[in-house]
PDB file of N, CA and C in Angstrom:
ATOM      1  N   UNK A   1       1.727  -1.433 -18.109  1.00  0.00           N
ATOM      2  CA  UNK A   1       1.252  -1.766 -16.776  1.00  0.00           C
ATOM      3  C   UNK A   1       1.201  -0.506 -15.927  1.00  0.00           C
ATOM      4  N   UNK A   2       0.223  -0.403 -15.009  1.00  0.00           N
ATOM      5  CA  UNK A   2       0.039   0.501 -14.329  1.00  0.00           C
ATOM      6  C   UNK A   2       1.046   0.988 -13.310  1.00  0.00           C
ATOM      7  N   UNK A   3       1.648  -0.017 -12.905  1.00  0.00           N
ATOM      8  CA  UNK A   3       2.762  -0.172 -11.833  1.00  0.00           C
ATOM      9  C   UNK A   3       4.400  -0.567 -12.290  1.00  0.00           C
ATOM     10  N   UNK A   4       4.906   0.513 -12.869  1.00  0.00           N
ATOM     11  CA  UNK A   4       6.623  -0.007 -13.388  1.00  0.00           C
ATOM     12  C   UNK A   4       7.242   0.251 -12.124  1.00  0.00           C
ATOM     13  N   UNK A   5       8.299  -0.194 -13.132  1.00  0.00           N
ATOM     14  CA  UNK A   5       9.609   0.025 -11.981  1.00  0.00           C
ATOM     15  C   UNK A   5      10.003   1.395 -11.648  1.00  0.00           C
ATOM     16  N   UNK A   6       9.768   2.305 -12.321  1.00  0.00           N
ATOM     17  CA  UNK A   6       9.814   3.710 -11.986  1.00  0.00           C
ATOM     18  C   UNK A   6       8.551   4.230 -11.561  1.00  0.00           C
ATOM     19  N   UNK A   7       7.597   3.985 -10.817  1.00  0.00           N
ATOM     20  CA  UNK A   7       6.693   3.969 -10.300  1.00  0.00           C
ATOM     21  C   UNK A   7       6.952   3.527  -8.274  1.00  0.00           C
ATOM     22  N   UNK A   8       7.232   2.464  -8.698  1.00  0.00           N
ATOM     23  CA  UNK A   8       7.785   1.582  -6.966  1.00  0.00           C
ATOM     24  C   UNK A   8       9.038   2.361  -6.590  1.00  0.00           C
ATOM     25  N   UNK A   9       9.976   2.738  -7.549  1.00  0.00           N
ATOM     26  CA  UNK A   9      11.414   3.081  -7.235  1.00  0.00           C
ATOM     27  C   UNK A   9      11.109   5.062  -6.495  1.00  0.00           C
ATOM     28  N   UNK A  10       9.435   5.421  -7.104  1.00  0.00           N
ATOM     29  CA  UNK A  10       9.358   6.701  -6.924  1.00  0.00           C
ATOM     30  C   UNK A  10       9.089   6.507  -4.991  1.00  0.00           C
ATOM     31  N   UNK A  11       7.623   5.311  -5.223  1.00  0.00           N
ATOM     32  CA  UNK A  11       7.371   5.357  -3.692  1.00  0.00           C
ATOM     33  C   UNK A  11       7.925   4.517  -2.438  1.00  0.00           C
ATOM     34  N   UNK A  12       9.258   4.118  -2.722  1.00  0.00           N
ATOM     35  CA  UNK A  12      10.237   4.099  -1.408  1.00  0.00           C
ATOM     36  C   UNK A  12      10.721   5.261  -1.549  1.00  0.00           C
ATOM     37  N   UNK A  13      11.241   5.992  -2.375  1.00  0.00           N
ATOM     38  CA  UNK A  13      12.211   7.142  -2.320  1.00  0.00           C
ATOM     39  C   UNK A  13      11.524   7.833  -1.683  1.00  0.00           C
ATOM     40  N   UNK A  14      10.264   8.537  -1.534  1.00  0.00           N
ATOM     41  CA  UNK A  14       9.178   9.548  -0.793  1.00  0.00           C
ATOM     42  C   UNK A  14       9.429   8.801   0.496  1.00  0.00           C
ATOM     43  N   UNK A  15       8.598   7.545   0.356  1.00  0.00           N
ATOM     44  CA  UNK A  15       7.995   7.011   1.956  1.00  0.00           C
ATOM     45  C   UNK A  15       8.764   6.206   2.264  1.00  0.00           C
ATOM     46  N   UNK A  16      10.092   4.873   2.030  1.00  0.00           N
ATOM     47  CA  UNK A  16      10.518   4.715   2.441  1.00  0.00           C
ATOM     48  C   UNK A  16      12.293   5.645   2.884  1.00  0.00           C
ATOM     49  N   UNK A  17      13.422   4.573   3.607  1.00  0.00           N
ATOM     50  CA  UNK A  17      14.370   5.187   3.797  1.00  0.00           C
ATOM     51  C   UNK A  17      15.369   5.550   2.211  1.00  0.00           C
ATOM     52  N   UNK A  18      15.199   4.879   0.938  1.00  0.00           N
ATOM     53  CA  UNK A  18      15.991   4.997   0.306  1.00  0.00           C
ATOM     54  C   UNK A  18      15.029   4.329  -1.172  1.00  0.00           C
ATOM     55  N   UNK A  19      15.550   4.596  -2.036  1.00  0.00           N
ATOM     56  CA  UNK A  19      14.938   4.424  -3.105  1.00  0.00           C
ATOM     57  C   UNK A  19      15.397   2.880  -3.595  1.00  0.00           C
ATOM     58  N   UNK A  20      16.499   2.043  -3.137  1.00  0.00           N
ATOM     59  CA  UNK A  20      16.626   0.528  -3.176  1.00  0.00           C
ATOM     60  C   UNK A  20      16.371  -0.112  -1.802  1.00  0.00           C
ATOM     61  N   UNK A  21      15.839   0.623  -0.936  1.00  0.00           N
ATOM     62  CA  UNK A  21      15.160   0.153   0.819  1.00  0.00           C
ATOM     63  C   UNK A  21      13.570  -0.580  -0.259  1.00  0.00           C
ATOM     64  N   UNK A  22      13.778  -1.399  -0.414  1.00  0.00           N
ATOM     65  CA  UNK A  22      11.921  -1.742  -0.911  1.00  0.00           C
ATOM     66  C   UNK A  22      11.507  -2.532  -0.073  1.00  0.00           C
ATOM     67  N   UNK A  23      12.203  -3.331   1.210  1.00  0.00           N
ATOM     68  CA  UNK A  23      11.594  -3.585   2.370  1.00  0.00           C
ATOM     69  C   UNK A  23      11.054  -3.341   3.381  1.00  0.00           C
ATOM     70  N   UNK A  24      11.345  -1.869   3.379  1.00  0.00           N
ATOM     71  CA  UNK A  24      10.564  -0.810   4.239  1.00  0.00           C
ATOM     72  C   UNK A  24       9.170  -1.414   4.158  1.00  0.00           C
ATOM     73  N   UNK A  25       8.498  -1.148   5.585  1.00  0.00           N
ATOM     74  CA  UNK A  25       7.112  -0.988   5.733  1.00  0.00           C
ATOM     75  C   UNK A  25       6.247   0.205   5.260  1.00  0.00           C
ATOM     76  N   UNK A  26       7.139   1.245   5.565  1.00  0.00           N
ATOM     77  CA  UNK A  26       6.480   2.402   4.804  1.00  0.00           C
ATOM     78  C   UNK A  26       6.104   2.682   3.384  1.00  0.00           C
ATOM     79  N   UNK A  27       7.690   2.099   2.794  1.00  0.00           N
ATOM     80  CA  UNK A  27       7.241   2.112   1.091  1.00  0.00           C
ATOM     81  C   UNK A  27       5.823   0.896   0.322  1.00  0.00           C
ATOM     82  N   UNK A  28       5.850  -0.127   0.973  1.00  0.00           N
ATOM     83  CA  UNK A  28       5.412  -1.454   1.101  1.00  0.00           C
ATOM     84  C   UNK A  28       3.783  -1.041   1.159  1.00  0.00           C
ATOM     85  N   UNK A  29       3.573  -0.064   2.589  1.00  0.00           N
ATOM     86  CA  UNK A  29       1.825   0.310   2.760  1.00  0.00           C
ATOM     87  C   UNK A  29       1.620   1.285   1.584  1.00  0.00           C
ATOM     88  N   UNK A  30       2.904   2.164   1.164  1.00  0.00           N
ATOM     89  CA  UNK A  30       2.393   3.365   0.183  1.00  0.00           C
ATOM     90  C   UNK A  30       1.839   2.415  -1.254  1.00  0.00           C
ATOM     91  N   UNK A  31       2.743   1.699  -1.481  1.00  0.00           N
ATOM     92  CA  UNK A  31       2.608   1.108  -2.820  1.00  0.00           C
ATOM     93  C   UNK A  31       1.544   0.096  -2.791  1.00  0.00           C
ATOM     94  N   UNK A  32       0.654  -0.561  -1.501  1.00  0.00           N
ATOM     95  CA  UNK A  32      -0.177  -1.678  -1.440  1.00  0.00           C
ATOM     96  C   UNK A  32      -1.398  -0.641  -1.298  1.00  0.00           C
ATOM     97  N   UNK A  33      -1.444   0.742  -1.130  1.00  0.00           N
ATOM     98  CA  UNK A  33      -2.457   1.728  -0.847  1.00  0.00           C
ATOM     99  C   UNK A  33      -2.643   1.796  -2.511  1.00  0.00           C
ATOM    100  N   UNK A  34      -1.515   2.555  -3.429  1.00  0.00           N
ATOM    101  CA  UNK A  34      -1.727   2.703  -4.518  1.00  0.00           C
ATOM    102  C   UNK A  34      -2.475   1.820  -5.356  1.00  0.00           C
ATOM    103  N   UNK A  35      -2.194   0.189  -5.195  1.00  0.00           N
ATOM    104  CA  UNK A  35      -2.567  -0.573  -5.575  1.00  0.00           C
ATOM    105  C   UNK A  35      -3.637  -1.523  -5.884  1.00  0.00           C
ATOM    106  N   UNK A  36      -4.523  -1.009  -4.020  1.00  0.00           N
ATOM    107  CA  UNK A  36      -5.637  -0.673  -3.965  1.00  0.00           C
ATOM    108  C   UNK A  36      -6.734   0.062  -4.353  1.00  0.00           C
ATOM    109  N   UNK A  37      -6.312   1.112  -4.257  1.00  0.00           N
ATOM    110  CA  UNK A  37      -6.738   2.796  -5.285  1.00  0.00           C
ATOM    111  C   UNK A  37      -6.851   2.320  -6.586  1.00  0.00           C
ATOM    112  N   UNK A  38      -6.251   1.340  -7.279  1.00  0.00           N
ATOM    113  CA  UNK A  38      -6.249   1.195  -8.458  1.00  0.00           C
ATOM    114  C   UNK A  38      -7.236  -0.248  -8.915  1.00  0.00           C
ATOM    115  N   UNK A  39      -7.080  -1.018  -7.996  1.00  0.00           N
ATOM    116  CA  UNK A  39      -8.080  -2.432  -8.385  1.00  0.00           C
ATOM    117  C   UNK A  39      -9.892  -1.602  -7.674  1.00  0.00           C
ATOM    118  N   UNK A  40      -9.897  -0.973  -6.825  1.00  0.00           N
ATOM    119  CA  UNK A  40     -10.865  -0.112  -6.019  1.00  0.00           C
ATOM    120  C   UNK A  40     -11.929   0.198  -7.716  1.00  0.00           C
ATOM    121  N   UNK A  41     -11.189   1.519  -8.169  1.00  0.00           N
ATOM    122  CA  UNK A  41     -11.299   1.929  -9.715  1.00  0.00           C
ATOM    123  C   UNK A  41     -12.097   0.731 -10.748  1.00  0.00           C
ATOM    124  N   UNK A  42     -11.274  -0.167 -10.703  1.00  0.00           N
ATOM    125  CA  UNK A  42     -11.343  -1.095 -11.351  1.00  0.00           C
ATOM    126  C   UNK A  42     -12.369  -2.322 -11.082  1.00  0.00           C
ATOM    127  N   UNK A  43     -13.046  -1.988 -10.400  1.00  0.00           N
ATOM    128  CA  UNK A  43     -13.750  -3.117  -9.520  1.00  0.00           C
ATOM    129  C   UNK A  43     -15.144  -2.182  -9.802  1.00  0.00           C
ATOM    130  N   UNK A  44     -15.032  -1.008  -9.954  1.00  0.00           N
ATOM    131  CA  UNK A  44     -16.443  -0.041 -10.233  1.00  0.00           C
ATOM    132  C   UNK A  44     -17.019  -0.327 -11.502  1.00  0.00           C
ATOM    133  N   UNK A  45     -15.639  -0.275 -12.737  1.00  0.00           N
ATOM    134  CA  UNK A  45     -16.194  -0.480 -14.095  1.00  0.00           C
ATOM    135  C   UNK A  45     -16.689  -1.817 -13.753  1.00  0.00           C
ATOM    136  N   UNK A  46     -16.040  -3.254 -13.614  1.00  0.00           N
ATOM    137  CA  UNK A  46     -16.646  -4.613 -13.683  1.00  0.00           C
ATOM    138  C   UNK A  46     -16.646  -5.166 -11.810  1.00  0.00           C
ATOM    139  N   UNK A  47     -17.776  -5.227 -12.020  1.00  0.00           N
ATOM    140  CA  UNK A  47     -18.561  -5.850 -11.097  1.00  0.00           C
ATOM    141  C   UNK A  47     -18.384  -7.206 -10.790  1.00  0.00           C
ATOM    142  N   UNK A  48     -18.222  -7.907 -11.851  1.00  0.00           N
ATOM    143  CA  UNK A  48     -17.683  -9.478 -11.689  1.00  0.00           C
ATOM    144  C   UNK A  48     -16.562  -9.936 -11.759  1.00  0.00           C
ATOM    145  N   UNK A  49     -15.611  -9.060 -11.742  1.00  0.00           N
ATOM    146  CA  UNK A  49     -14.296  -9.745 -11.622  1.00  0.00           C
ATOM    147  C   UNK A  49     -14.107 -10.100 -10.278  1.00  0.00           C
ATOM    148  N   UNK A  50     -14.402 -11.046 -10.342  1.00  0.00           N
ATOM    149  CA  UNK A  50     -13.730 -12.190  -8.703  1.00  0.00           C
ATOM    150  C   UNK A  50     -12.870 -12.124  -8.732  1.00  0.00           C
ATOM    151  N   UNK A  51     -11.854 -12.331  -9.409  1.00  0.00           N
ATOM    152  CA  UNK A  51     -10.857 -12.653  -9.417  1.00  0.00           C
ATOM    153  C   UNK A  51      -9.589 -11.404  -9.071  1.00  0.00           C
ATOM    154  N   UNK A  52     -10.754 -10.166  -9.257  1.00  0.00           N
ATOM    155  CA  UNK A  52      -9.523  -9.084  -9.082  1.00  0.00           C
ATOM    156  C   UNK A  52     -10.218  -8.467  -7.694  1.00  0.00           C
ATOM    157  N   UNK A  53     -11.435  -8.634  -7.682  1.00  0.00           N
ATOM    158  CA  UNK A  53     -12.300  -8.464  -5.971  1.00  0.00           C
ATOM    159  C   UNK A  53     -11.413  -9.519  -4.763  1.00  0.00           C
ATOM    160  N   UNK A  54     -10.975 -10.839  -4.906  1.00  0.00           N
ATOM    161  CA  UNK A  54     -10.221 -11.366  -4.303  1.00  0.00           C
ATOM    162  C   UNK A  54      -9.341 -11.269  -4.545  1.00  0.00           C
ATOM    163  N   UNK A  55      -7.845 -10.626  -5.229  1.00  0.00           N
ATOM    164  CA  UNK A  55      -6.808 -10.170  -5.013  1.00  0.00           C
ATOM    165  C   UNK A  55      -6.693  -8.796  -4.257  1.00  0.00           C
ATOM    166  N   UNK A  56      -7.661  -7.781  -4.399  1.00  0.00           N
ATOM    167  CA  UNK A  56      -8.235  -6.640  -3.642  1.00  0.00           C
ATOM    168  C   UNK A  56      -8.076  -6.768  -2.120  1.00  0.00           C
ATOM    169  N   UNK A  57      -8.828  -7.880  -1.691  1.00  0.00           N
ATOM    170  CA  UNK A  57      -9.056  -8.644  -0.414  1.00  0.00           C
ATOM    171  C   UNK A  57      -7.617  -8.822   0.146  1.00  0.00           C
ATOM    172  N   UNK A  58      -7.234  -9.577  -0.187  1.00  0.00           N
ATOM    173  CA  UNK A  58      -5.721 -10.156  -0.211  1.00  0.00           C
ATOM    174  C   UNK A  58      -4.819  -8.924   0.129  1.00  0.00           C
ATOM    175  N   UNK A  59      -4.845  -8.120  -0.478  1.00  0.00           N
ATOM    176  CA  UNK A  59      -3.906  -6.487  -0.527  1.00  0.00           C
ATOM    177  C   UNK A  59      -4.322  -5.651   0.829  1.00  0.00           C
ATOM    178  N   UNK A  60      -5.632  -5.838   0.972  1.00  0.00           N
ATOM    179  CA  UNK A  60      -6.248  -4.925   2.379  1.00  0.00           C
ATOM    180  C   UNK A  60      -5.916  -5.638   3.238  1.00  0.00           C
ATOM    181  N   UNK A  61      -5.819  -7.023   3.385  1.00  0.00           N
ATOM    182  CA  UNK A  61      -5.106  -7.717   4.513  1.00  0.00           C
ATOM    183  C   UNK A  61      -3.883  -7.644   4.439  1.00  0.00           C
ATOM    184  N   UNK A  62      -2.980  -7.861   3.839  1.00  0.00           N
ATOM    185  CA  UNK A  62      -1.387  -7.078   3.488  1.00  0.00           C
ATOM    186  C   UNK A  62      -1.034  -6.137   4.132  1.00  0.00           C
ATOM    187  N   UNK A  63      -1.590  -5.163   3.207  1.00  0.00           N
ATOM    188  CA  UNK A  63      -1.706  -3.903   4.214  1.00  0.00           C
ATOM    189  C   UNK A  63      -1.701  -3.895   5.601  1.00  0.00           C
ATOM    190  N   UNK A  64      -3.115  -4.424   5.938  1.00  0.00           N
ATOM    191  CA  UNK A  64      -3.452  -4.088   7.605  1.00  0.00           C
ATOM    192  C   UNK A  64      -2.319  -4.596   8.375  1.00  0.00           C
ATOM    193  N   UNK A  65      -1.526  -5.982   8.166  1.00  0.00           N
ATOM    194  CA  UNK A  65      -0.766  -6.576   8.788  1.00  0.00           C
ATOM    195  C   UNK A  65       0.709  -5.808   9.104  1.00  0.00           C
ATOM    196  N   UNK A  66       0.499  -5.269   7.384  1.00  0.00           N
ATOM    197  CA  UNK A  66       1.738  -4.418   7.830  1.00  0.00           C
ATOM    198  C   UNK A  66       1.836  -3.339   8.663  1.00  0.00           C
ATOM    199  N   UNK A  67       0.291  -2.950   8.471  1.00  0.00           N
ATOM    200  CA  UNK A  67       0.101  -1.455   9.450  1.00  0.00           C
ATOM    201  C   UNK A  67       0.312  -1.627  11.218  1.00  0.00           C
ATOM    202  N   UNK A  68      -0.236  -2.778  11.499  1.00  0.00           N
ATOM    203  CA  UNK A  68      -0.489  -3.729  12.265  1.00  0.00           C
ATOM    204  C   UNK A  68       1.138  -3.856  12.955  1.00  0.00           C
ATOM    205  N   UNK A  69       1.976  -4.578  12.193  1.00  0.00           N
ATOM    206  CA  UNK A  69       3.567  -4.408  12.933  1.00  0.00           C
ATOM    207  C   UNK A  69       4.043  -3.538  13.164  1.00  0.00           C
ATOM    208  N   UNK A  70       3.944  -2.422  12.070  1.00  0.00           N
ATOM    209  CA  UNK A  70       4.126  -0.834  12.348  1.00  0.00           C
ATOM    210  C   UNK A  70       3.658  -0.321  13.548  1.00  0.00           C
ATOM    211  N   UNK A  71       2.413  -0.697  14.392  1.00  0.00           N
ATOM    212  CA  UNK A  71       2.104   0.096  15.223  1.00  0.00           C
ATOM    213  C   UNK A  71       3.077  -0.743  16.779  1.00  0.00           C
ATOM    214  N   UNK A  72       3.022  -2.466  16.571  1.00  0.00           N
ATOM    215  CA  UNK A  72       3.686  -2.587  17.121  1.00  0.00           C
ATOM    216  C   UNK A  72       5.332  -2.712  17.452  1.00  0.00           C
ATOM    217  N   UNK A  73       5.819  -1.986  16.488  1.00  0.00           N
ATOM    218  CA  UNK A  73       7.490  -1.919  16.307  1.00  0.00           C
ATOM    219  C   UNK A  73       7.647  -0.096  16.803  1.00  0.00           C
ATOM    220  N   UNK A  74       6.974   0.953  16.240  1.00  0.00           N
ATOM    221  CA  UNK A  74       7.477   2.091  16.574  1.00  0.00           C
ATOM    222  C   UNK A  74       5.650   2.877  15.796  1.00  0.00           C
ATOM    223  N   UNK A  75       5.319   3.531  17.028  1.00  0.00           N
ATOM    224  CA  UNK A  75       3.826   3.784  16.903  1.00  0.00           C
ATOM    225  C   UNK A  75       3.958   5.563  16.307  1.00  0.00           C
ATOM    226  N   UNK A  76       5.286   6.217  16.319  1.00  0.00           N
ATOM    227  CA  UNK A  76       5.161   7.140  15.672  1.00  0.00           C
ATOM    228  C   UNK A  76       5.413   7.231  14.117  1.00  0.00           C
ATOM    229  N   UNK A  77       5.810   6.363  13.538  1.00  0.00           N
ATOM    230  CA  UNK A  77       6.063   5.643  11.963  1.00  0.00           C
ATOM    231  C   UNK A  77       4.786   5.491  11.702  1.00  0.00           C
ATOM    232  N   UNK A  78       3.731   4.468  12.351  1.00  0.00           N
ATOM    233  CA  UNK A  78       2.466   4.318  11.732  1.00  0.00           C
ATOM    234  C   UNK A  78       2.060   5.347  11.851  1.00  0.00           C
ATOM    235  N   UNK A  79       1.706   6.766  12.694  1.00  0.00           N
ATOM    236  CA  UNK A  79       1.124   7.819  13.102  1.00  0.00           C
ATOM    237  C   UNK A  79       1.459   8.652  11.572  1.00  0.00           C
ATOM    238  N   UNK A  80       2.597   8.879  11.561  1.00  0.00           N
ATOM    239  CA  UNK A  80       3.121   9.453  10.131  1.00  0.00           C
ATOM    240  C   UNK A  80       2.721   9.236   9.095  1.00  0.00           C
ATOM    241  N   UNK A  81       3.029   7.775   8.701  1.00  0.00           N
ATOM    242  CA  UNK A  81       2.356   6.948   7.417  1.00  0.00           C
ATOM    243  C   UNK A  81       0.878   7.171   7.535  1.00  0.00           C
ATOM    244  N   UNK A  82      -0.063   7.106   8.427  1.00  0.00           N
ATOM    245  CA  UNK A  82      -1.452   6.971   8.080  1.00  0.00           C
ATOM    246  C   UNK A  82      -1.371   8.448   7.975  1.00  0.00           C
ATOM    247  N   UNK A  83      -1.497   9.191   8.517  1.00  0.00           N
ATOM    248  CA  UNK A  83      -1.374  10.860   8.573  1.00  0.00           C
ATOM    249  C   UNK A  83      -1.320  10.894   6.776  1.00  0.00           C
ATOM    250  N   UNK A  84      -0.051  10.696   6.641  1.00  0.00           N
ATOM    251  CA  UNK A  84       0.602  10.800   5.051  1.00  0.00           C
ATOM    252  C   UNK A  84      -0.130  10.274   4.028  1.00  0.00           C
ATOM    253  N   UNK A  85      -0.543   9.313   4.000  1.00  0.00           N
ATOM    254  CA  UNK A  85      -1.601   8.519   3.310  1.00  0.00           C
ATOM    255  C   UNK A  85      -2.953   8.907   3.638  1.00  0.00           C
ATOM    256  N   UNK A  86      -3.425   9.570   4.088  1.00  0.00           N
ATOM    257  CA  UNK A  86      -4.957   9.495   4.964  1.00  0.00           C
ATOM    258  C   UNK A  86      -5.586   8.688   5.080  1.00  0.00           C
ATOM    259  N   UNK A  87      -4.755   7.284   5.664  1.00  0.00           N
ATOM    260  CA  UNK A  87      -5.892   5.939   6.059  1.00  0.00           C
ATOM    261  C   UNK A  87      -6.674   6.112   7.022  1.00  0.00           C
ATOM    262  N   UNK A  88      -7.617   5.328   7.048  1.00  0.00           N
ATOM    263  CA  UNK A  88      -8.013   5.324   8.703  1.00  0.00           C
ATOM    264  C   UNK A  88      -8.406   3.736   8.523  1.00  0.00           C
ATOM    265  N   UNK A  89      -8.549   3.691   9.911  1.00  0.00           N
ATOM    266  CA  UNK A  89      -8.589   2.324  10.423  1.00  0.00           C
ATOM    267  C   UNK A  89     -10.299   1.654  10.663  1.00  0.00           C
TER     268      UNK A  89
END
């Protein structure tokens, strides 16, 4: 699988507070970015997977929501994280 446990355990340790913090918002957008990046890929080779085009969907709304509390809990955390990630909105 593309995504182990030493994979998730890498991106809280970077972006969130601690490498067993996996509730962080920060680790949470890094790893739902990655995850994206990766069905994104995957959505180029097959064209008809619905099924992974609507889990895709699902993840970008995830995301946003989380980005979304982030800006309203502490607006220099989201500033960082998107910076860090190079999202834009």
């Amino acid at each position: 699988m593309y995504l182990t446990t030493e994979k998730k355990r890498e991106f809280f340790e970077k972006y969130g507070k601690s490498a067993e913090d996996s509730g962080s918002a920060e680790g949470q957008i890094a790893m739902f970015t990655f995850r994206i990046a990766h069905l994104t890929e995957h959505l180029k080779q097959n064209r008809k997977d619905y099924n992974t085009q609507r889990s895709l969907i699902r993840l970008v709304g995830k995301r946003r929501k989380l980005l979304d509390y982030l800006t309203k809990k502490d607006i220099n955390r989201y500033r960082a994280i998107v910076k860090e990630l190079g999202l834009r909105k």
